[in-house]
PDB file of N, CA and C in Angstrom:
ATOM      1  N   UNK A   1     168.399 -78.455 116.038  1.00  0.00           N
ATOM      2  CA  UNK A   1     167.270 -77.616 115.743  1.00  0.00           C
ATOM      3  C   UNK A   1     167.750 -76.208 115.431  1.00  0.00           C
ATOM      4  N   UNK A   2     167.220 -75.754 114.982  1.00  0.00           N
ATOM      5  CA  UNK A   2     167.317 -74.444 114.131  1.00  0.00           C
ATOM      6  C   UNK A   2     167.304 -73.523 115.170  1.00  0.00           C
ATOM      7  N   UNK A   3     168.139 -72.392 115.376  1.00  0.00           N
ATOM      8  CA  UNK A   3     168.193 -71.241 116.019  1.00  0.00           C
ATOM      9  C   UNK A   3     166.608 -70.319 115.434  1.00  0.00           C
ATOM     10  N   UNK A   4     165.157 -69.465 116.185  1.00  0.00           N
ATOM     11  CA  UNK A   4     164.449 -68.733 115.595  1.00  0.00           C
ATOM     12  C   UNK A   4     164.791 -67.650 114.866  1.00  0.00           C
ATOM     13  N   UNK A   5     166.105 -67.170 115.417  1.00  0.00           N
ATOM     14  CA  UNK A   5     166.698 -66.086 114.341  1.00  0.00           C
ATOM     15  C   UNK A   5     167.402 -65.813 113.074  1.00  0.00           C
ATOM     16  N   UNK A   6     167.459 -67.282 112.949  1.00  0.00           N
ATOM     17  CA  UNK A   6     168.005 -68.162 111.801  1.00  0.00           C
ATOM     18  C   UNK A   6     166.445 -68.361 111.213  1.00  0.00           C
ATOM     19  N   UNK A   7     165.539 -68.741 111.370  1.00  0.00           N
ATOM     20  CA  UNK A   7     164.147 -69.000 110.701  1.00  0.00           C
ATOM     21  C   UNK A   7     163.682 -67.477 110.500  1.00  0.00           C
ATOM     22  N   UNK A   8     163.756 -66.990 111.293  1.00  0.00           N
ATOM     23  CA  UNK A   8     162.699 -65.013 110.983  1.00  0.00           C
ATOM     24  C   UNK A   8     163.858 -64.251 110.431  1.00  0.00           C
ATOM     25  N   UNK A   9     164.397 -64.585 109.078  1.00  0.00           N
ATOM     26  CA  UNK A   9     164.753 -63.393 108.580  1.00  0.00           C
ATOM     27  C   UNK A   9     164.386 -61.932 108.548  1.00  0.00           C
ATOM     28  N   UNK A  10     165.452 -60.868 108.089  1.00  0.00           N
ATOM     29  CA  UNK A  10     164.733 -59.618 108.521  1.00  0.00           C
ATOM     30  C   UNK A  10     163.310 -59.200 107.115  1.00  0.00           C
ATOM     31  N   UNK A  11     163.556 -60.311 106.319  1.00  0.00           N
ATOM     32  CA  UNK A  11     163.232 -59.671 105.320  1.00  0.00           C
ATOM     33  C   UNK A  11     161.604 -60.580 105.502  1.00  0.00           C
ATOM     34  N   UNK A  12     162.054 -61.570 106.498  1.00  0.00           N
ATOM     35  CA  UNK A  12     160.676 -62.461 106.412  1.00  0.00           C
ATOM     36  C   UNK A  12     159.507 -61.404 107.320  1.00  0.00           C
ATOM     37  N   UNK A  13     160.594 -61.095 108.422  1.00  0.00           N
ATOM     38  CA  UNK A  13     159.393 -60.307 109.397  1.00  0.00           C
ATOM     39  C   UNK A  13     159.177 -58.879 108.599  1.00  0.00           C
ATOM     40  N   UNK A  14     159.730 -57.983 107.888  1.00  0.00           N
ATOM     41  CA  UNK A  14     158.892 -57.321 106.986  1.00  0.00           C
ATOM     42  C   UNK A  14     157.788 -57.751 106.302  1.00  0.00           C
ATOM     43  N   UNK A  15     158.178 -58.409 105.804  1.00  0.00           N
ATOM     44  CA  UNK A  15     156.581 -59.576 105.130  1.00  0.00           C
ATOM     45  C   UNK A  15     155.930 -59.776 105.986  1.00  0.00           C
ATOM     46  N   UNK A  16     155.720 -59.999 106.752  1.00  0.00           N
ATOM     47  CA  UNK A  16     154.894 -60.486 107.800  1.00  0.00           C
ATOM     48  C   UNK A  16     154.319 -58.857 108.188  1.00  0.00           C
ATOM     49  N   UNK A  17     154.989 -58.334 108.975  1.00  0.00           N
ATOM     50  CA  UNK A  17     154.654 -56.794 109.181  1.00  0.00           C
ATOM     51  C   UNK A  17     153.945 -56.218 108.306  1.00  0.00           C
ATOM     52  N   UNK A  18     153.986 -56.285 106.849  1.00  0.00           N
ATOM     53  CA  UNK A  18     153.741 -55.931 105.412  1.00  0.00           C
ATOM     54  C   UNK A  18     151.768 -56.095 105.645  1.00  0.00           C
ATOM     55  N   UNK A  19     152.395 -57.649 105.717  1.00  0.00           N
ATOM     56  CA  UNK A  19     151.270 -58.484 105.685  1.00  0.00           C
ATOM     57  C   UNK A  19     149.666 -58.275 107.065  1.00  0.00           C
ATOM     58  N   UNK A  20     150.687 -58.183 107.913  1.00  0.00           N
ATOM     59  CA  UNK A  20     149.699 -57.522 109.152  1.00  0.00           C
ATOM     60  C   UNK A  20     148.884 -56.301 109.076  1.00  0.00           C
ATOM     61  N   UNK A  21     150.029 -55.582 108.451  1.00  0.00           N
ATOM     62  CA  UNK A  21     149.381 -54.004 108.227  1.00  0.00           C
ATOM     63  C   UNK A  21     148.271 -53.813 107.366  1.00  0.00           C
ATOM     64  N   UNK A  22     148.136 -55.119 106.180  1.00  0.00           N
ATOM     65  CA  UNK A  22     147.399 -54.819 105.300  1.00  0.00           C
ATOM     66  C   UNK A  22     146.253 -55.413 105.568  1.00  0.00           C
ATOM     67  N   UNK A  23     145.908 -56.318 106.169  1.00  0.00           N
ATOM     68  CA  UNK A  23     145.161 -57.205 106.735  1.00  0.00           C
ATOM     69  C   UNK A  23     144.447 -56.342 108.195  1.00  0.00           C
ATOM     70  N   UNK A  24     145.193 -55.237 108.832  1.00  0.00           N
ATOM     71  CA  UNK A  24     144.347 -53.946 109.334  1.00  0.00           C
ATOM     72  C   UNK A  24     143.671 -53.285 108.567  1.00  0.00           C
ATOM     73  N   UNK A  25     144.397 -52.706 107.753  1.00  0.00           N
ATOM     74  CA  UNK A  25     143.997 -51.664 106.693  1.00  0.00           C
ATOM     75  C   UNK A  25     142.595 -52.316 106.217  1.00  0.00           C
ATOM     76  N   UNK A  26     142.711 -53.379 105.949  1.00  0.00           N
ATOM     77  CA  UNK A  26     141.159 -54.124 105.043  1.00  0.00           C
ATOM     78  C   UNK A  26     140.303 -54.544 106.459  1.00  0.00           C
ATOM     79  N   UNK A  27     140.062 -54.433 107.531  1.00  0.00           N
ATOM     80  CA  UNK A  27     139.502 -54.687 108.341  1.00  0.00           C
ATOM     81  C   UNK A  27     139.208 -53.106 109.084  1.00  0.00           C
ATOM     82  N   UNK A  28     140.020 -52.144 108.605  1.00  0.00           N
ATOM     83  CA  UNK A  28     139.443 -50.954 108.623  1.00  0.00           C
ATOM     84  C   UNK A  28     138.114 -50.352 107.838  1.00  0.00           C
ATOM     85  N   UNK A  29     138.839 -50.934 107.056  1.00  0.00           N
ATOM     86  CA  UNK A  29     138.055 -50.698 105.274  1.00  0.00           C
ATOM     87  C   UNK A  29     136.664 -51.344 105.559  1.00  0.00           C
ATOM     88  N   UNK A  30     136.601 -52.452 105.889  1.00  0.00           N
ATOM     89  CA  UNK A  30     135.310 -53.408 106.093  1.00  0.00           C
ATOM     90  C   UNK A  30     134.299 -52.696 107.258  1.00  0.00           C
ATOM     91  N   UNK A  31     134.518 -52.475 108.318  1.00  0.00           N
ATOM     92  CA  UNK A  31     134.860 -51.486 109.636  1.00  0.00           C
ATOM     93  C   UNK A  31     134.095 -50.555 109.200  1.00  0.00           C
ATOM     94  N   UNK A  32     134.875 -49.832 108.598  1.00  0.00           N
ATOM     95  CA  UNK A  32     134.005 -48.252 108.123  1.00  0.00           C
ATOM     96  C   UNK A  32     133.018 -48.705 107.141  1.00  0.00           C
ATOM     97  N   UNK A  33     133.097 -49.624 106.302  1.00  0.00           N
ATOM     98  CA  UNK A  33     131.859 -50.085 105.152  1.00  0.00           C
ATOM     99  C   UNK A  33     130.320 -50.374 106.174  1.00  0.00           C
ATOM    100  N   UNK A  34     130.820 -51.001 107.113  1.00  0.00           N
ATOM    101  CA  UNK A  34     130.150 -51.625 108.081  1.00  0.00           C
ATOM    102  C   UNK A  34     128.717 -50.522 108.689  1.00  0.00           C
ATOM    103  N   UNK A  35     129.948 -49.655 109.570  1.00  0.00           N
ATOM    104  CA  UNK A  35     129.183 -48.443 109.870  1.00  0.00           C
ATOM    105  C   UNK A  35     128.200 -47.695 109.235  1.00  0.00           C
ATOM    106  N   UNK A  36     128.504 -47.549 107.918  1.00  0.00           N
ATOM    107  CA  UNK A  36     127.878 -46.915 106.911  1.00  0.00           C
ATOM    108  C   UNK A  36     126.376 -47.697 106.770  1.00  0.00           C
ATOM    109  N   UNK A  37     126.699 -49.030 106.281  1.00  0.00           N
ATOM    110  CA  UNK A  37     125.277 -49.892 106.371  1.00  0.00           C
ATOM    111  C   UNK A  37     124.621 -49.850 107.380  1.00  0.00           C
ATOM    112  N   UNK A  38     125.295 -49.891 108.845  1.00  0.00           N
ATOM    113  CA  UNK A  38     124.333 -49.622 109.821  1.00  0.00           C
ATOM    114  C   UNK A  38     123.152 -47.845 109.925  1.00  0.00           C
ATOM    115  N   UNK A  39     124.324 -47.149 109.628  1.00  0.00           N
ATOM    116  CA  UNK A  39     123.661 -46.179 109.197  1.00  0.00           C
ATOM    117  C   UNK A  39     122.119 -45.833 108.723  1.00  0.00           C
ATOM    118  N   UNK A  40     122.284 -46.517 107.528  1.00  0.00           N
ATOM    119  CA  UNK A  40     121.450 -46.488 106.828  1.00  0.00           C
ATOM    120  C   UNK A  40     120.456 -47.615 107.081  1.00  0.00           C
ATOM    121  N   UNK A  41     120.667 -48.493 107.689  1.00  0.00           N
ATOM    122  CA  UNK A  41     119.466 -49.419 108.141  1.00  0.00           C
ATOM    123  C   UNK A  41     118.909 -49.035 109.726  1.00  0.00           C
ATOM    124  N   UNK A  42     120.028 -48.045 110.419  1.00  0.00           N
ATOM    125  CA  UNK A  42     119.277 -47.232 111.834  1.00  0.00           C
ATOM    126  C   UNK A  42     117.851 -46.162 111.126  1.00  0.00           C
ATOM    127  N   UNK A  43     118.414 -45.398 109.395  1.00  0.00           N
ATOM    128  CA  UNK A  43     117.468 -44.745 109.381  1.00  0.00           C
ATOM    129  C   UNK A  43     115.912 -45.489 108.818  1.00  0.00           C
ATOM    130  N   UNK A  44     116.384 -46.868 107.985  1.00  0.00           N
ATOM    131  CA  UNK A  44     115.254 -47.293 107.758  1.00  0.00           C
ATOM    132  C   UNK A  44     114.066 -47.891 109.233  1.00  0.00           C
ATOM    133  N   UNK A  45     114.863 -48.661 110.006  1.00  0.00           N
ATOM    134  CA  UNK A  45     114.092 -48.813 110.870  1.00  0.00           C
ATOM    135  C   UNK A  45     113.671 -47.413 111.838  1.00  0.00           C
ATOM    136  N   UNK A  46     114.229 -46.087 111.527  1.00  0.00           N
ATOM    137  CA  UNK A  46     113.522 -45.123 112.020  1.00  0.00           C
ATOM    138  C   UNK A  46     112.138 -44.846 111.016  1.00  0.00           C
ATOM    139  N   UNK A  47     112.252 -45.098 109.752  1.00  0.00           N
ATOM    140  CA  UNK A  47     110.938 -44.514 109.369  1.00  0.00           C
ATOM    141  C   UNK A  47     109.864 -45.696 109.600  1.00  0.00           C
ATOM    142  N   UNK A  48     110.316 -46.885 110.075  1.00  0.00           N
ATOM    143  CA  UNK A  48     109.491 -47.956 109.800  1.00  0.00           C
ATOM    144  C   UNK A  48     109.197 -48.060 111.302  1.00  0.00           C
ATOM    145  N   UNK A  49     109.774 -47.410 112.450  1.00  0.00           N
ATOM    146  CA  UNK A  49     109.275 -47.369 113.552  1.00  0.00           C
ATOM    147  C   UNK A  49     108.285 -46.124 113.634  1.00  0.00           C
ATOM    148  N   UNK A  50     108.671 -45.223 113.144  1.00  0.00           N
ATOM    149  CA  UNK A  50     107.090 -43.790 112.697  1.00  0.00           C
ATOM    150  C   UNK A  50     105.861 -44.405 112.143  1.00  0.00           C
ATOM    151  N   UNK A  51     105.885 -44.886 111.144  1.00  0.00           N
ATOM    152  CA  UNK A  51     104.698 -45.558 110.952  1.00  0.00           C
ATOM    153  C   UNK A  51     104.162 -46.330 111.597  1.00  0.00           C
ATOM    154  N   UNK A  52     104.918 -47.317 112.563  1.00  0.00           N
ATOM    155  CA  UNK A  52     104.370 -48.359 113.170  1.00  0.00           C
ATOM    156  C   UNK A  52     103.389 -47.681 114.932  1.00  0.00           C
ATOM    157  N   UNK A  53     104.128 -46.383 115.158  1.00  0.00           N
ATOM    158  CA  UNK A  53     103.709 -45.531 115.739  1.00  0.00           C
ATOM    159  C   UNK A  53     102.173 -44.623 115.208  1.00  0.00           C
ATOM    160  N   UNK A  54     102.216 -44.519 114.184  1.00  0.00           N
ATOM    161  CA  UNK A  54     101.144 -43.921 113.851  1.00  0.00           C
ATOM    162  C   UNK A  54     100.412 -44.706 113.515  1.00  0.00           C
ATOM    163  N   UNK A  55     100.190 -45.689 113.009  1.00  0.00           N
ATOM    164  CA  UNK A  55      98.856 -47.044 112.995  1.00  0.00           C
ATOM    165  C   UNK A  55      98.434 -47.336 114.165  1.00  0.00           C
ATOM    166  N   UNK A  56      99.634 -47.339 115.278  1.00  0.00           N
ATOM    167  CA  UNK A  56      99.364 -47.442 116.757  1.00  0.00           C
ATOM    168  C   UNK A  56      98.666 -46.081 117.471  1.00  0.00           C
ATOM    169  N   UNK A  57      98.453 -45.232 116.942  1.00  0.00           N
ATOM    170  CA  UNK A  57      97.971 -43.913 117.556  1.00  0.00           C
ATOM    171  C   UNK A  57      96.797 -43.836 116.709  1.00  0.00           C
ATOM    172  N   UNK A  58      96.501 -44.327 115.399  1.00  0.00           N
ATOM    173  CA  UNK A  58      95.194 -44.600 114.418  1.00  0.00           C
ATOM    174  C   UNK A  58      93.962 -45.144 115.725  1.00  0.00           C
ATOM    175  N   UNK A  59      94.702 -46.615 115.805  1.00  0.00           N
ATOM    176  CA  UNK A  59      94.163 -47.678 116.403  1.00  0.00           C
ATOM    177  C   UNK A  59      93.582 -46.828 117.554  1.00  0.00           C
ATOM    178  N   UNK A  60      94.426 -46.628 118.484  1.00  0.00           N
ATOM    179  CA  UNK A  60      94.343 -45.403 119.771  1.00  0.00           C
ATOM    180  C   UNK A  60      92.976 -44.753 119.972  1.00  0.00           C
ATOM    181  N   UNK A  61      93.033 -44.292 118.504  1.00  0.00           N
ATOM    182  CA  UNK A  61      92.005 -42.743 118.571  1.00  0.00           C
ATOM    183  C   UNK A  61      91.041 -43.564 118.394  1.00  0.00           C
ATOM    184  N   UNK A  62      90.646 -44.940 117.656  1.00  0.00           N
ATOM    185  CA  UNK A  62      89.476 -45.216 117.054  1.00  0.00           C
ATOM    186  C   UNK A  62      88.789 -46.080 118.164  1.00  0.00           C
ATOM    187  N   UNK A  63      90.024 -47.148 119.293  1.00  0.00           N
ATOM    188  CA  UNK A  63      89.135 -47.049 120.234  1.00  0.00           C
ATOM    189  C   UNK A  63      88.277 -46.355 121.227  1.00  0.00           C
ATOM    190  N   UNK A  64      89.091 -44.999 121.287  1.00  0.00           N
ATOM    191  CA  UNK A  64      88.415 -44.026 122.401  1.00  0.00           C
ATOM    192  C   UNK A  64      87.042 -43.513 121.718  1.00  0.00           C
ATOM    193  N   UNK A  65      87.292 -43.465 120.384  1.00  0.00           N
ATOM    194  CA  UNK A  65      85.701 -43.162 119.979  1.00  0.00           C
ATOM    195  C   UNK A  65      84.571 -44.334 120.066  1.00  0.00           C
ATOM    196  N   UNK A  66      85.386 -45.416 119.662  1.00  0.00           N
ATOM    197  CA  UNK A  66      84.388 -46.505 120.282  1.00  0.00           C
ATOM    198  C   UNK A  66      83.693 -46.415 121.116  1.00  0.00           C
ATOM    199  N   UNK A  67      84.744 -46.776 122.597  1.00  0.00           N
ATOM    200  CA  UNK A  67      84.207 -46.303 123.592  1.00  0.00           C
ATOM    201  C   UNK A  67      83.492 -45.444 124.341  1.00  0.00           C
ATOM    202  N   UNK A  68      83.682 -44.225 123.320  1.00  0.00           N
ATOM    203  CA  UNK A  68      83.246 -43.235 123.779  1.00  0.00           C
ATOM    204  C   UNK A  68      81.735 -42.796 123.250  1.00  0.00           C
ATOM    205  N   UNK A  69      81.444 -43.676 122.338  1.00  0.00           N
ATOM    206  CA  UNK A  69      79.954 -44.158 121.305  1.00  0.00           C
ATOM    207  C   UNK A  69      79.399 -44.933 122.528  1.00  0.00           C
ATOM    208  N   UNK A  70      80.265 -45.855 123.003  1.00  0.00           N
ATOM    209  CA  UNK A  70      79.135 -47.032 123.911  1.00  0.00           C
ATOM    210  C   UNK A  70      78.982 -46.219 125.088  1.00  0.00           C
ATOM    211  N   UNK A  71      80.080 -45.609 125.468  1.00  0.00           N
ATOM    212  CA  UNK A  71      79.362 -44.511 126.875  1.00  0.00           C
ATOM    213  C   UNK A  71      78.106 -43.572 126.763  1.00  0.00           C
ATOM    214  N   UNK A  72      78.140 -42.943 125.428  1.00  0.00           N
ATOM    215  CA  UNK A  72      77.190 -42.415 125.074  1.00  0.00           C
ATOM    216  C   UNK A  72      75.910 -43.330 125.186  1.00  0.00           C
ATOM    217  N   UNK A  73      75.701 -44.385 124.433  1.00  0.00           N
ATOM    218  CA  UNK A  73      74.803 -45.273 123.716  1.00  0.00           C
ATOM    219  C   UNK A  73      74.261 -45.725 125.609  1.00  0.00           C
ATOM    220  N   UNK A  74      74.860 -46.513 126.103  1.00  0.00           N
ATOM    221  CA  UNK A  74      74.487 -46.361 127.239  1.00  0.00           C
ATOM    222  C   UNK A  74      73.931 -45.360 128.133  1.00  0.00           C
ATOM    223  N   UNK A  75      74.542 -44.599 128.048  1.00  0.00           N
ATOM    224  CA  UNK A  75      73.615 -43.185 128.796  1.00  0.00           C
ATOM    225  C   UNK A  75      72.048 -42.920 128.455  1.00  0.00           C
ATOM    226  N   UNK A  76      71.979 -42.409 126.673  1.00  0.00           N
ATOM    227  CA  UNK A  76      71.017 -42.437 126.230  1.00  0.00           C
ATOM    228  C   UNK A  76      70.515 -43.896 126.605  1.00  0.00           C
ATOM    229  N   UNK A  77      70.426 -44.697 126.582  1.00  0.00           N
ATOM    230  CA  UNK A  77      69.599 -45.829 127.429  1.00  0.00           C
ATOM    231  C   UNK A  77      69.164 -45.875 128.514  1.00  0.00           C
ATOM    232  N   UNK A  78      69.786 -45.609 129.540  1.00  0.00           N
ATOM    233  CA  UNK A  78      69.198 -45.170 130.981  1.00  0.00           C
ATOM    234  C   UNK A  78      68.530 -44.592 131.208  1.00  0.00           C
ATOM    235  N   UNK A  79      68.831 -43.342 130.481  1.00  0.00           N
ATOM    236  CA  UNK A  79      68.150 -42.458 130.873  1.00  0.00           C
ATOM    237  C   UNK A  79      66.769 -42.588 129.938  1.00  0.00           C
ATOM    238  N   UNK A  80      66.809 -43.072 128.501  1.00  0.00           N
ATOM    239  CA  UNK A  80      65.194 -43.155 128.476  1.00  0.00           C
ATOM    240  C   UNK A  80      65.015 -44.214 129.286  1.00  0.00           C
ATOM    241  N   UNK A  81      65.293 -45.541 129.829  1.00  0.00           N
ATOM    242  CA  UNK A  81      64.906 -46.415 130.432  1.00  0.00           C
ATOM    243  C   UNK A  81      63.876 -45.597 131.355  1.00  0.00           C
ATOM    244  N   UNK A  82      64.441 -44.667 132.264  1.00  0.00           N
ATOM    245  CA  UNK A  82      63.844 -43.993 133.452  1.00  0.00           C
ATOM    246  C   UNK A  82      63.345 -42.851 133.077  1.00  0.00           C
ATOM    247  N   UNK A  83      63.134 -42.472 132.097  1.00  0.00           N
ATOM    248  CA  UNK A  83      62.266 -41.661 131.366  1.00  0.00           C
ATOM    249  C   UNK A  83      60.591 -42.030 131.137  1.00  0.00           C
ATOM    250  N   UNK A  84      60.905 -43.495 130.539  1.00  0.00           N
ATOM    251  CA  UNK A  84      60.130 -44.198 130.575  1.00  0.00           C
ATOM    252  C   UNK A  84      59.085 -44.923 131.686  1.00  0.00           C
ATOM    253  N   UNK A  85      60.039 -45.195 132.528  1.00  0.00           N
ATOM    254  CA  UNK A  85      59.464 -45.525 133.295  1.00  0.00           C
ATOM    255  C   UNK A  85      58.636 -45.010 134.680  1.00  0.00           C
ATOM    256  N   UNK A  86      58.879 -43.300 134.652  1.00  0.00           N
ATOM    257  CA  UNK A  86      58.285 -42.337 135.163  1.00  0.00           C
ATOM    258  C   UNK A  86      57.039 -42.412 135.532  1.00  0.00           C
TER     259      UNK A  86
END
């Protein structure tokens, strides 16, 4: 069987080394591409979480006026009820 230092020439493990380094380098490259897209899809789901906030604060306001119609609407009822019934 073959001695390993007899198989890994010096010129093979440069290649290899060559080969490693570049195969970082492009997984850097991808890496930082990466980041960038996240970037930019952190800011889309920021504007798409503002809006979803403000339909939710729409909604908000329009029940309290609701409610705040039937508190009324009720009152005025009672009170003519027992107005009435004086």
């Amino acid at each position: 069987m073959l001695n390993m230092r007899e198989l890994w020439t010096d010129a093979r493990l440069d290649d290899f080394a060559s080969n490693v380094d570049r195969r970082f380098d492009d997984l850097d490259t991808a890496v930082r591409d990466l980041r960038g897209e996240m970037h930019g899809l952190r800011g889309e789901m920021h504007d798409n979480f503002a809006r979803v906030e403000g339909r939710i604060d729409k909604l908000y306001h329009g029940i309290l006026w609701l409610g705040g119609g039937a508190l009324v609407t009720f009152v005025v009822g009672f009170a003519g009820l027992i107005v009435t019934q004086l």
